[in-house]
C-alpha atoms as a PDB file:
ATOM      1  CA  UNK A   1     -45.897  13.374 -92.106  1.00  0.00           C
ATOM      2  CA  UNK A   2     -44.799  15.066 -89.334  1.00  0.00           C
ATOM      3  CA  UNK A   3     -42.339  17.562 -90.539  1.00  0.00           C
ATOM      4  CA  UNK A   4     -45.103  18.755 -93.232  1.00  0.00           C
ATOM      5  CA  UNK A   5     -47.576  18.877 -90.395  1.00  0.00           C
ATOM      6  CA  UNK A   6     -45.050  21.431 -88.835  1.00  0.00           C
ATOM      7  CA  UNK A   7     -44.448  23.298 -92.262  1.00  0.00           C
ATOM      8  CA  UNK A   8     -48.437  24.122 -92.308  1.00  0.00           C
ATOM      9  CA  UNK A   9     -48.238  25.269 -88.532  1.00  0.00           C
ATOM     10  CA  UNK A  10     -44.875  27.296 -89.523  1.00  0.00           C
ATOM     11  CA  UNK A  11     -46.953  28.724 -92.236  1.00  0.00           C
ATOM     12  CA  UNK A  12     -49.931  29.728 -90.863  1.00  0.00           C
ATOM     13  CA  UNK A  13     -48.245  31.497 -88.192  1.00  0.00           C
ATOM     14  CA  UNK A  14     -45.972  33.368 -89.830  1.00  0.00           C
ATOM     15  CA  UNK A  15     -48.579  34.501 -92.550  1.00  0.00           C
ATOM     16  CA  UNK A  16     -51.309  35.420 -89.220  1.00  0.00           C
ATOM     17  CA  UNK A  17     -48.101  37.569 -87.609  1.00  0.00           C
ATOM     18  CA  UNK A  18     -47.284  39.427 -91.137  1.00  0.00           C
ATOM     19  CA  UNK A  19     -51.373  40.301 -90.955  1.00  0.00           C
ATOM     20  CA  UNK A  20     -51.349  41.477 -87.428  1.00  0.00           C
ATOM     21  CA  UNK A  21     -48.628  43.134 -87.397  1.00  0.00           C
ATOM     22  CA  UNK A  22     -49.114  45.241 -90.945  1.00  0.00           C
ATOM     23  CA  UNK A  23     -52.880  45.926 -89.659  1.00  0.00           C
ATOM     24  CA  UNK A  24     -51.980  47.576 -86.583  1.00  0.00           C
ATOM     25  CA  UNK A  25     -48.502  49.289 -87.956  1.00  0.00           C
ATOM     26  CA  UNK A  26     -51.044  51.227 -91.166  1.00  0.00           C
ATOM     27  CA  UNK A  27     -53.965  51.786 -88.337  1.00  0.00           C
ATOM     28  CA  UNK A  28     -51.761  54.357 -86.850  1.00  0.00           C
ATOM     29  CA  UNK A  29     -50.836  56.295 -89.917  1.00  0.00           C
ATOM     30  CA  UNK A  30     -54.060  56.366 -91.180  1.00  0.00           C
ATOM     31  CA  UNK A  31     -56.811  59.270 -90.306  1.00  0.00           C
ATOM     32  CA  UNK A  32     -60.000  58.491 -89.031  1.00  0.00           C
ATOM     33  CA  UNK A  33     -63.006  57.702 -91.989  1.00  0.00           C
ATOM     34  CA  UNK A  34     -65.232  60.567 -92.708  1.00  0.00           C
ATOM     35  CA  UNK A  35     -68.544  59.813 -94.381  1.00  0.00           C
ATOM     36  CA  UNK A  36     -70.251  61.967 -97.121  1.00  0.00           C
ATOM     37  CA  UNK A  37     -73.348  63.177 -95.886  1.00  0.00           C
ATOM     38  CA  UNK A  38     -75.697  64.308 -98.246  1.00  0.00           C
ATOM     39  CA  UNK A  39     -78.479  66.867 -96.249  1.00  0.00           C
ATOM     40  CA  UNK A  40     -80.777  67.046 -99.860  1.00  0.00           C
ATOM     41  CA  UNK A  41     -82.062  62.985 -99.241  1.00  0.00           C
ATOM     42  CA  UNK A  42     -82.856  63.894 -95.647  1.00  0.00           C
ATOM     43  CA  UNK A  43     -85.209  67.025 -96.295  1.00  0.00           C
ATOM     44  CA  UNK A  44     -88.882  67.207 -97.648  1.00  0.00           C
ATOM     45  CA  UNK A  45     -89.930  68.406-100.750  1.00  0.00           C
ATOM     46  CA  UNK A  46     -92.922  68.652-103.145  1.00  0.00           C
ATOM     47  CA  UNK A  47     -93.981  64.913-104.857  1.00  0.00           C
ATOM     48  CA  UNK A  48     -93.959  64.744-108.866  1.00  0.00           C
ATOM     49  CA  UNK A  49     -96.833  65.895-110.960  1.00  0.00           C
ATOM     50  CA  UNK A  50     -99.171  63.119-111.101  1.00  0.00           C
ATOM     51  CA  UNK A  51    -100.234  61.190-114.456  1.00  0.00           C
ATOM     52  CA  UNK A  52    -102.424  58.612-115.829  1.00  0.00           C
ATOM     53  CA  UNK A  53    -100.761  55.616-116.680  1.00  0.00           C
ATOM     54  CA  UNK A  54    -103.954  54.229-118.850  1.00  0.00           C
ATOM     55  CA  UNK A  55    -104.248  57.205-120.686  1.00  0.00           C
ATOM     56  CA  UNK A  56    -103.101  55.461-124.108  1.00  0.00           C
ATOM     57  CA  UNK A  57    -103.955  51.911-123.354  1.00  0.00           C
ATOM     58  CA  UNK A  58    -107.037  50.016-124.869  1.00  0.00           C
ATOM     59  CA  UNK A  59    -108.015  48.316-121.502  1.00  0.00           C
ATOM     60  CA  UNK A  60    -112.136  47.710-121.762  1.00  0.00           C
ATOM     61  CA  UNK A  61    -114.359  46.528-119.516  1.00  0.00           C
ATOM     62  CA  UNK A  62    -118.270  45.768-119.019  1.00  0.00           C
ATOM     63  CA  UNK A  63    -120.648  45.501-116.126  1.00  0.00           C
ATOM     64  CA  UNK A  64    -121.731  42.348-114.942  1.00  0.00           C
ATOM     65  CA  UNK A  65    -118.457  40.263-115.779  1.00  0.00           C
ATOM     66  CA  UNK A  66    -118.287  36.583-114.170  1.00  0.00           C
ATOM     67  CA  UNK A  67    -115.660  34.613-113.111  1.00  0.00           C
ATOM     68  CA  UNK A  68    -114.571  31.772-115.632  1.00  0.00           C
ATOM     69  CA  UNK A  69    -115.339  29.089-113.045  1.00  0.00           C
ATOM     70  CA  UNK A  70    -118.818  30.345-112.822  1.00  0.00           C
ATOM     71  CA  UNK A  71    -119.279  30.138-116.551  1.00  0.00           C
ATOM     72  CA  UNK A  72    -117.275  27.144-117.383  1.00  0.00           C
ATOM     73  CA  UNK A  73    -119.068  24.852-115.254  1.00  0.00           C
ATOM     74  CA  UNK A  74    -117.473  20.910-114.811  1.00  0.00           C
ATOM     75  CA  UNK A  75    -115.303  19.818-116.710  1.00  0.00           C
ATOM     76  CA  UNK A  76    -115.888  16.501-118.711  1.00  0.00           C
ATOM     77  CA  UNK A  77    -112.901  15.201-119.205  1.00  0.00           C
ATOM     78  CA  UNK A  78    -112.023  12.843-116.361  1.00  0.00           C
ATOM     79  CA  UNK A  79    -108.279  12.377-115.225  1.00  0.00           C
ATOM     80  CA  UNK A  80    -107.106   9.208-114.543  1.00  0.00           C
ATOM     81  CA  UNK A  81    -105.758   8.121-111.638  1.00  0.00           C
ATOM     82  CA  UNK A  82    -101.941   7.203-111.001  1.00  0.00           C
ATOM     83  CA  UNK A  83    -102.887   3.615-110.458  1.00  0.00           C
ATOM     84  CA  UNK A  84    -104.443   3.608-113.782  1.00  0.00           C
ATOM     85  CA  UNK A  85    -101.511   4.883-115.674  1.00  0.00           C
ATOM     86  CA  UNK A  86     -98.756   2.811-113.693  1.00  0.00           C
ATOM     87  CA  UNK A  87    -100.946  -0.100-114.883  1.00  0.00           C
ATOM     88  CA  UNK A  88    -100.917   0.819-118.158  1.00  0.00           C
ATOM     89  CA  UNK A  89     -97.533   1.303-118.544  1.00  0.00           C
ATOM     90  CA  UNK A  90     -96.609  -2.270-116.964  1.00  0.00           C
ATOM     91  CA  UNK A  91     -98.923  -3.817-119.709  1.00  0.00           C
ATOM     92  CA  UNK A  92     -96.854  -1.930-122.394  1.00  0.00           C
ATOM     93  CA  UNK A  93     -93.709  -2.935-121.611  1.00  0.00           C
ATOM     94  CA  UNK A  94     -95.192  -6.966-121.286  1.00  0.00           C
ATOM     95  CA  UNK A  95     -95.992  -6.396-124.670  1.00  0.00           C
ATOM     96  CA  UNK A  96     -92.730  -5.066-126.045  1.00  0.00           C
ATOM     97  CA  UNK A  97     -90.753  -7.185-128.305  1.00  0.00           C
ATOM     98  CA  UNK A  98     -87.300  -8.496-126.071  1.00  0.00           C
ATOM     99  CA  UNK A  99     -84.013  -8.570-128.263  1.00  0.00           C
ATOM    100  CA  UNK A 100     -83.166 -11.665-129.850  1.00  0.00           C
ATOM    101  CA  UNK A 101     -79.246 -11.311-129.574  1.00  0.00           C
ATOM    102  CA  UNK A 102     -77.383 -13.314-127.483  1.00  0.00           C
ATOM    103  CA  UNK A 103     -74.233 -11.845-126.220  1.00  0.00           C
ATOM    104  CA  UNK A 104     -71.821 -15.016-124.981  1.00  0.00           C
ATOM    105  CA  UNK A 105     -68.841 -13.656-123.176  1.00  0.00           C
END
């Protein structure tokens, strides 16, 4: 246990030197990082002609329109409550026919 224990710590060292010392031996060859700049995002210019986007769409509407919950009014069906339907759902499975085969290990 020990001597793989010092494998993994021979390992990670020796692959954490090979990183340090290629990053810093290609940092000096390299030149520094120029970004693109591009001067035509930065500057102001005229918007876009402007246009009707409901010029071919069949969109209608009337004065006077109400909401649907004024014109719906209450509703007549009544939901039942969890209770209710936890009940029912013991009674059903009273009622269910149990197997009638034995299994004898």
């Amino acid at each position: 246990m020990k001597t793989a224990l010092f494998v993994l710590c021979f390992l990670s060292a020796t692959a954490a030197f090979g990183q340090a010392t290629g990053s810093t031996g290609s940092a000096t060859l390299s030149s520094t990082l120029q970004m693109a700049s591009h001067p035509e995002r930065a500057s102001q210019h005229s918007l876009a002609q402007e246009e009707n986007l409901m010029e071919h769409s069949n969109f209608y509407f009337a004065q006077g329109e109400r909401p649907l919950w004024e014109v719906q009014g209450p509703s007549k069906v009544r939901p039942l409550p969890l209770g209710d339907i936890a009940r029912m759902y013991r009674k059903d499975h009273e009622l269910v026919k149990k197997a009638d085969i034995v299994v004898h290990e």
